[in-house]
C-alpha atoms as a PDB file:
ATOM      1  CA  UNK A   1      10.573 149.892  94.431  1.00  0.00           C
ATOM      2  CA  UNK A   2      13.843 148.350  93.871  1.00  0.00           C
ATOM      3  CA  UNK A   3      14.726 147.614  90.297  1.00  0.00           C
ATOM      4  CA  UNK A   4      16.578 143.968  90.128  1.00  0.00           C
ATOM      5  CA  UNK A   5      19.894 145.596  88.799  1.00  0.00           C
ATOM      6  CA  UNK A   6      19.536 147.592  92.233  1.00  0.00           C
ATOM      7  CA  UNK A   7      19.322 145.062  94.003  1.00  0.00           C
ATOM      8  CA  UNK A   8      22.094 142.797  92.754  1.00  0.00           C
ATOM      9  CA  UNK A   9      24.335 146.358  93.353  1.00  0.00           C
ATOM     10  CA  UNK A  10      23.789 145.303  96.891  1.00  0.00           C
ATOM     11  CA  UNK A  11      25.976 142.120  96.525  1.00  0.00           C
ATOM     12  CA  UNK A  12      28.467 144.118  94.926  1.00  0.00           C
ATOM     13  CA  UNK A  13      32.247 144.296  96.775  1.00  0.00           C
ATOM     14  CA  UNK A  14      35.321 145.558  96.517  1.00  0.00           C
ATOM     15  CA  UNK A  15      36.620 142.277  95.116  1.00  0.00           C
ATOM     16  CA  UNK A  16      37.627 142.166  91.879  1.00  0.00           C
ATOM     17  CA  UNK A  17      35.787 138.891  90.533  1.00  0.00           C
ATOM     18  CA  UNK A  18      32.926 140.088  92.213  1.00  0.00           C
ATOM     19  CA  UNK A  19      32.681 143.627  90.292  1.00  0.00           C
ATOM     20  CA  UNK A  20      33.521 141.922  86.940  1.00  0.00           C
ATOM     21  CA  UNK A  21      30.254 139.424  87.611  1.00  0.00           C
ATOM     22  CA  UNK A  22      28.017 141.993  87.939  1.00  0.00           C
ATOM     23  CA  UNK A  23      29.405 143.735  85.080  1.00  0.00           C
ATOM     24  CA  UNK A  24      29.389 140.836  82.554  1.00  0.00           C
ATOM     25  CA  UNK A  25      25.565 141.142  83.903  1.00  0.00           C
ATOM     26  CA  UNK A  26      24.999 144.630  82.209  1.00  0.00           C
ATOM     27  CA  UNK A  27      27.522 143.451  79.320  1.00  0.00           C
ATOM     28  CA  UNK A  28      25.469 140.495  78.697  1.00  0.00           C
ATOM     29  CA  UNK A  29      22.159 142.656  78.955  1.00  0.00           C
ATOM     30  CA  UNK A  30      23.277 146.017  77.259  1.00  0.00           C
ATOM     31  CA  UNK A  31      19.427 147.474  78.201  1.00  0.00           C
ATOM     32  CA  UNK A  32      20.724 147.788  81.427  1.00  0.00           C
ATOM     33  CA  UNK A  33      23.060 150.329  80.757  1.00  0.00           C
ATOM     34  CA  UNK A  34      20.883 153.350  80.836  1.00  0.00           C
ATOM     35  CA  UNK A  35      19.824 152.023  84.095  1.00  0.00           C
ATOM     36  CA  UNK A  36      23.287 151.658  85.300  1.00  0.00           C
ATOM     37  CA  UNK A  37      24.326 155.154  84.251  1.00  0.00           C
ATOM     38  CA  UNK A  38      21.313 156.726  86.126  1.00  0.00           C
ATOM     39  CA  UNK A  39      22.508 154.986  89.301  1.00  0.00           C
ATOM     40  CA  UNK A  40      25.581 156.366  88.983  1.00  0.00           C
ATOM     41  CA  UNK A  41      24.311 159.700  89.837  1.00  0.00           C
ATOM     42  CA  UNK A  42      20.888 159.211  91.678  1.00  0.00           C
ATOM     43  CA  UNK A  43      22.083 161.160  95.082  1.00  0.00           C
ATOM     44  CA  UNK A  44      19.744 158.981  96.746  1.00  0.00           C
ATOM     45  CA  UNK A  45      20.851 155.515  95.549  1.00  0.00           C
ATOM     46  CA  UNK A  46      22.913 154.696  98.463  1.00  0.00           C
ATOM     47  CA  UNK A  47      24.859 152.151  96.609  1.00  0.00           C
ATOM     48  CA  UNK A  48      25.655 154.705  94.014  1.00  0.00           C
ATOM     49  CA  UNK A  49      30.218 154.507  94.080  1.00  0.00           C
ATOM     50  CA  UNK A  50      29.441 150.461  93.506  1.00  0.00           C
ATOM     51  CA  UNK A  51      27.474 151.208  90.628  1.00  0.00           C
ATOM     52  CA  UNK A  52      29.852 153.376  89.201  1.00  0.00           C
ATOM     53  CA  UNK A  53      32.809 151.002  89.816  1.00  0.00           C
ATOM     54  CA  UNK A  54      30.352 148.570  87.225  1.00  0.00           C
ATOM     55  CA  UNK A  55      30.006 151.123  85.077  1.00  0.00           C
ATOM     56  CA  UNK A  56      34.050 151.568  84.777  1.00  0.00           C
ATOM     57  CA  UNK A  57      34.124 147.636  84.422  1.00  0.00           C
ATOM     58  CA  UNK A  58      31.939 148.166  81.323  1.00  0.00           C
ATOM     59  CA  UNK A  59      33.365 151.087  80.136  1.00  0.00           C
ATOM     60  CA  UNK A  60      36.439 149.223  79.505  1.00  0.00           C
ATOM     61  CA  UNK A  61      34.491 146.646  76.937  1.00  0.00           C
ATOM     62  CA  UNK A  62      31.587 148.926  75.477  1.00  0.00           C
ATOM     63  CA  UNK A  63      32.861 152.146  75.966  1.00  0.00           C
ATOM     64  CA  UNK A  64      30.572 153.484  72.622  1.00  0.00           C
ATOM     65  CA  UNK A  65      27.803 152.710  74.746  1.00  0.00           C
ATOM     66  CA  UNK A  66      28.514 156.098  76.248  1.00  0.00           C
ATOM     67  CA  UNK A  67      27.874 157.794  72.976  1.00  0.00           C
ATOM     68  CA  UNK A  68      24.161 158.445  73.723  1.00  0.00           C
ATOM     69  CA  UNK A  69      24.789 159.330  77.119  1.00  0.00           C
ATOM     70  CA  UNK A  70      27.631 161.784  76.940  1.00  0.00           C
ATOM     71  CA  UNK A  71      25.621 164.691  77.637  1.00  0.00           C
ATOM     72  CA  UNK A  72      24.113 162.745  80.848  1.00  0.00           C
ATOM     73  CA  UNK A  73      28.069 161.676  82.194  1.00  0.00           C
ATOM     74  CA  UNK A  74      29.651 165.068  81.656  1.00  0.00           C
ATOM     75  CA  UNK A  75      26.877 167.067  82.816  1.00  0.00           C
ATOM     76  CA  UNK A  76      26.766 164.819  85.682  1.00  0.00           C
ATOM     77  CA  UNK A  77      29.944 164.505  86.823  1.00  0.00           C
ATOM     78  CA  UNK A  78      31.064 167.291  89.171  1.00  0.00           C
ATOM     79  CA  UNK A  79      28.000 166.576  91.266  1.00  0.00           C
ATOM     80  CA  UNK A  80      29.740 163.535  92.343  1.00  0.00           C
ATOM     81  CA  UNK A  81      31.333 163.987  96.087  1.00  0.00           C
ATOM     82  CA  UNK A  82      32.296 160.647  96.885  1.00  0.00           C
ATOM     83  CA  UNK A  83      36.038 159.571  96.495  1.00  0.00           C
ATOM     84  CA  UNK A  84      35.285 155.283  95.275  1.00  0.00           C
ATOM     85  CA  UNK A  85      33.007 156.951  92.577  1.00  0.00           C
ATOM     86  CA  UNK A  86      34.962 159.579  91.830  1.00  0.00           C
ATOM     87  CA  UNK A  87      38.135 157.079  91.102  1.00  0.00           C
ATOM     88  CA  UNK A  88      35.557 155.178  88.904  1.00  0.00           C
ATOM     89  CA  UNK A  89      34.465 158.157  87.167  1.00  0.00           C
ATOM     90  CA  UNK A  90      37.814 159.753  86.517  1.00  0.00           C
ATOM     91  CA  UNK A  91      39.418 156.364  84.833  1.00  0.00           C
ATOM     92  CA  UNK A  92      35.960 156.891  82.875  1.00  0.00           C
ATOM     93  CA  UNK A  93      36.879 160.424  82.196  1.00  0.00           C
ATOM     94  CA  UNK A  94      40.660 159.367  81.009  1.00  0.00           C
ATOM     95  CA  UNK A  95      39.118 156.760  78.694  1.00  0.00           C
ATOM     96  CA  UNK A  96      36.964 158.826  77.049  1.00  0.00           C
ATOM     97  CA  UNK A  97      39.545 161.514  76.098  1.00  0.00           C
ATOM     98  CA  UNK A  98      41.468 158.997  74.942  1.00  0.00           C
ATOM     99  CA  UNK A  99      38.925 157.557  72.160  1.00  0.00           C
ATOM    100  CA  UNK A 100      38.008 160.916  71.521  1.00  0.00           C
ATOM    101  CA  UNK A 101      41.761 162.556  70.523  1.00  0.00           C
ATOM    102  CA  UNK A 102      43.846 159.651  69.643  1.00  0.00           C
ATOM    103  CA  UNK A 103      41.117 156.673  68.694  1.00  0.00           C
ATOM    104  CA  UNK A 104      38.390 158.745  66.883  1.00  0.00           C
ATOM    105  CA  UNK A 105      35.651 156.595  68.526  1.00  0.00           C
ATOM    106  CA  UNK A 106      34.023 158.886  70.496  1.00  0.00           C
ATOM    107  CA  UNK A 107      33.344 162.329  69.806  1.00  0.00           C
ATOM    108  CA  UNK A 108      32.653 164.783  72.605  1.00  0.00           C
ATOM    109  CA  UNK A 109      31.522 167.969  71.686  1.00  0.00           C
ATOM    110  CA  UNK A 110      33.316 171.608  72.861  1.00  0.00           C
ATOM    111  CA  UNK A 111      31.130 171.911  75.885  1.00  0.00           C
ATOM    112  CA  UNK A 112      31.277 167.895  76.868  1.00  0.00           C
ATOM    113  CA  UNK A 113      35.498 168.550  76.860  1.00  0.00           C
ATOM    114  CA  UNK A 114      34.955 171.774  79.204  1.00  0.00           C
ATOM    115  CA  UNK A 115      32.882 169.981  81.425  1.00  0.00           C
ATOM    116  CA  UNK A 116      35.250 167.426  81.675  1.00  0.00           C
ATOM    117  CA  UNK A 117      38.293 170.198  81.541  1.00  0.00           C
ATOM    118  CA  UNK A 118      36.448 171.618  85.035  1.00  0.00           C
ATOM    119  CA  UNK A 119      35.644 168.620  86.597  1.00  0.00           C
ATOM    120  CA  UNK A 120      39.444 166.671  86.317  1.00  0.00           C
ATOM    121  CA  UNK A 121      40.220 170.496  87.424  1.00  0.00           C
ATOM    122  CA  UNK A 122      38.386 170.149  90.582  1.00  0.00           C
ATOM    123  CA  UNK A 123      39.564 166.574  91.403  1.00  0.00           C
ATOM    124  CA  UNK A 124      42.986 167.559  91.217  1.00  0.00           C
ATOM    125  CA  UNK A 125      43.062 170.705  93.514  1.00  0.00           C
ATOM    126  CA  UNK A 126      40.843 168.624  96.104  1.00  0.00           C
ATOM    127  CA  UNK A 127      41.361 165.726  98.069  1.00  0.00           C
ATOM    128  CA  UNK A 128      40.589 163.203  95.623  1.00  0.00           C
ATOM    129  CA  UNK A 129      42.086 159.837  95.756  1.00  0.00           C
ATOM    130  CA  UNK A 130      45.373 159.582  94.283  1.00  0.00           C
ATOM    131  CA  UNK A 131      44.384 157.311  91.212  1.00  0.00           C
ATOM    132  CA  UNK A 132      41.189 159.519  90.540  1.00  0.00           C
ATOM    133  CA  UNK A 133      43.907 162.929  90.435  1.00  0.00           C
ATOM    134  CA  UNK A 134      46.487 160.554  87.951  1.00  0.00           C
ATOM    135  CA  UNK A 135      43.798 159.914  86.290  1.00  0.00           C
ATOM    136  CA  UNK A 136      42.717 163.295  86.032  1.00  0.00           C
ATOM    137  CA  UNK A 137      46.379 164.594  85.256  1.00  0.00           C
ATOM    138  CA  UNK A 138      46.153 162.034  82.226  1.00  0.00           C
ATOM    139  CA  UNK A 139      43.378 163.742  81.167  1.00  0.00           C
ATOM    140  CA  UNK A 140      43.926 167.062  81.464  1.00  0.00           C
ATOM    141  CA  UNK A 141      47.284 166.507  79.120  1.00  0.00           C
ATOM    142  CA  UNK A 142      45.113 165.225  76.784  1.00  0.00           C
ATOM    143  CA  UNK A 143      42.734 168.288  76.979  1.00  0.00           C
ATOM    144  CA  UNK A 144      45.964 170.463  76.799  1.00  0.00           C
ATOM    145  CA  UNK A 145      46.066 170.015  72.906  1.00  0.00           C
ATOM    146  CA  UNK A 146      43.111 171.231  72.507  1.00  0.00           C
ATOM    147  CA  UNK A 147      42.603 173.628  75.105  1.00  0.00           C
ATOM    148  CA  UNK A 148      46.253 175.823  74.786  1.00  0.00           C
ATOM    149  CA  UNK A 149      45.396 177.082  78.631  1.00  0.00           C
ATOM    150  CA  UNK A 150      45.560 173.888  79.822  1.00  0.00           C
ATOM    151  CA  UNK A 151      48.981 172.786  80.022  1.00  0.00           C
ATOM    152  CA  UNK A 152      50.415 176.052  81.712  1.00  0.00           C
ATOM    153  CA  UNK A 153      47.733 175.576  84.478  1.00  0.00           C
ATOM    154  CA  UNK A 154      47.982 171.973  84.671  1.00  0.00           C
ATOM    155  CA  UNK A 155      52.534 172.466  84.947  1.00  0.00           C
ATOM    156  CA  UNK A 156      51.773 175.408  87.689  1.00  0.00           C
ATOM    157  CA  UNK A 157      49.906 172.746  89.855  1.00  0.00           C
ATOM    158  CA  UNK A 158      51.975 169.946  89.311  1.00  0.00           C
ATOM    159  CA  UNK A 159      55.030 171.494  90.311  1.00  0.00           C
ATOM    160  CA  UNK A 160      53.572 173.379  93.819  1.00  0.00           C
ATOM    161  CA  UNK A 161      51.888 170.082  94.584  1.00  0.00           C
ATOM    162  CA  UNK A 162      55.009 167.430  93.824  1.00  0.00           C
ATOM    163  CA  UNK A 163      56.702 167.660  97.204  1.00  0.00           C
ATOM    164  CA  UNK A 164      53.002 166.937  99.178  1.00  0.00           C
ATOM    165  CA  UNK A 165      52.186 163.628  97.569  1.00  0.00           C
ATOM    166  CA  UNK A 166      52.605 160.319  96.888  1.00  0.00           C
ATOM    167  CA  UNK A 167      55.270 158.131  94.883  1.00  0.00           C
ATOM    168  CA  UNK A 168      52.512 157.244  92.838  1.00  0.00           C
ATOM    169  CA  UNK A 169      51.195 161.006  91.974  1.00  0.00           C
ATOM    170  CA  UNK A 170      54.894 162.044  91.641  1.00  0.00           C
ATOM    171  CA  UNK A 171      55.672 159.741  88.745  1.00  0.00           C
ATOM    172  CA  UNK A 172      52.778 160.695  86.728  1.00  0.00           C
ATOM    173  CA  UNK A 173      53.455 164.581  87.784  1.00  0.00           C
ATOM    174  CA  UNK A 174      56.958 163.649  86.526  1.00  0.00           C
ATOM    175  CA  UNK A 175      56.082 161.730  82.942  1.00  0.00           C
ATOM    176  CA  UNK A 176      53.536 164.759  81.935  1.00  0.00           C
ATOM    177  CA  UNK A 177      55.880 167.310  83.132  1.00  0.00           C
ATOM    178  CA  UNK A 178      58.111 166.431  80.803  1.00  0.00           C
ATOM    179  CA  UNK A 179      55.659 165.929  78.022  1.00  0.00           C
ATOM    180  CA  UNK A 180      54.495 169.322  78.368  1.00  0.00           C
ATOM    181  CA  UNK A 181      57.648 171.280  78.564  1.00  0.00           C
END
């Protein structure tokens, strides 16, 4: 039986208005987070990568509302094979590095920053979307100051993958590059 956040997930679209209504919905009603979050990663929920483009939407505005969750997301996360969720999930990924290293907000523990470490790992040496591997390059410099292996790896791929992609993944290769060096 269809929950009625699941079913207004069904109206979702790609447009941009249309994401952020549904979103303000969960925003507005912060009980439905949990319920959001589960979505996210219920194999079965066919409308699963719109979900988690709501739950980036709300990530942006409540993104302590993770805190309780963490252990869910990152232990979650490399299960997800589809590239719209996976772009979703990355940014996620990106923004919760960044509160945890430079913001202080949210703390993830040693294991929650390996699982993350693996999984931004993975979307980079596969054929993610381009956003979800910038975002995942992002991340991963991030992770280098705390993991010293990181940033050796992360220059190694960056420079044997430069020449095979976009203008896009080539600027970002480019600005960490640099910052690593």
């Amino acid at each position: 039986m269809s929950t009625e956040l699941e079913k207004n997930i069904n109206f979702v679209t790609g447009y941009r208005a249309n994401r952020h209504k549904y979103a303000k919905e969960v925003l507005d009603n912060p009980e439905l987070f949990q319920e959001l979050i589960q979505l996210c990663f219920r194999s079965t929920y066919k409308n699963s990568a719109k979900a988690c483009w709501i739950l980036e939407l709300v990530s942006y505005e409540k993104l302590e509302w993770f805190k309780e969750y963490l252990d869910f997301f990152c232990s979650n996360i490399k299960n997800i094979t589809d590239k719209s969720s996976i772009r979703a999930l990355s940014k996620i990924c990106m923004l919760l590095t960044i509160s945890h290293f430079k913001k202080k907000e949210i703390l993830l523990s040693e294991n929650q920053l390996k699982q993350i470490t693996e999984t931004c790992f993975d979307w980079l040496m596969t054929d993610a979307k381009v956003a979800s591997k910038c975002y995942s390059i992002r991340t991963l410099h991030l992770l280098g100051k705390h993991f010293d292996w990181i940033h050796p790896e992360l220059k190694i791929i960056l420079e044997k993958d430069y020449v095979n992609h976009s203008a896009a993944y080539k600027a970002v290769g480019r600005e960490i590059l640099k910052k690593i060096k």
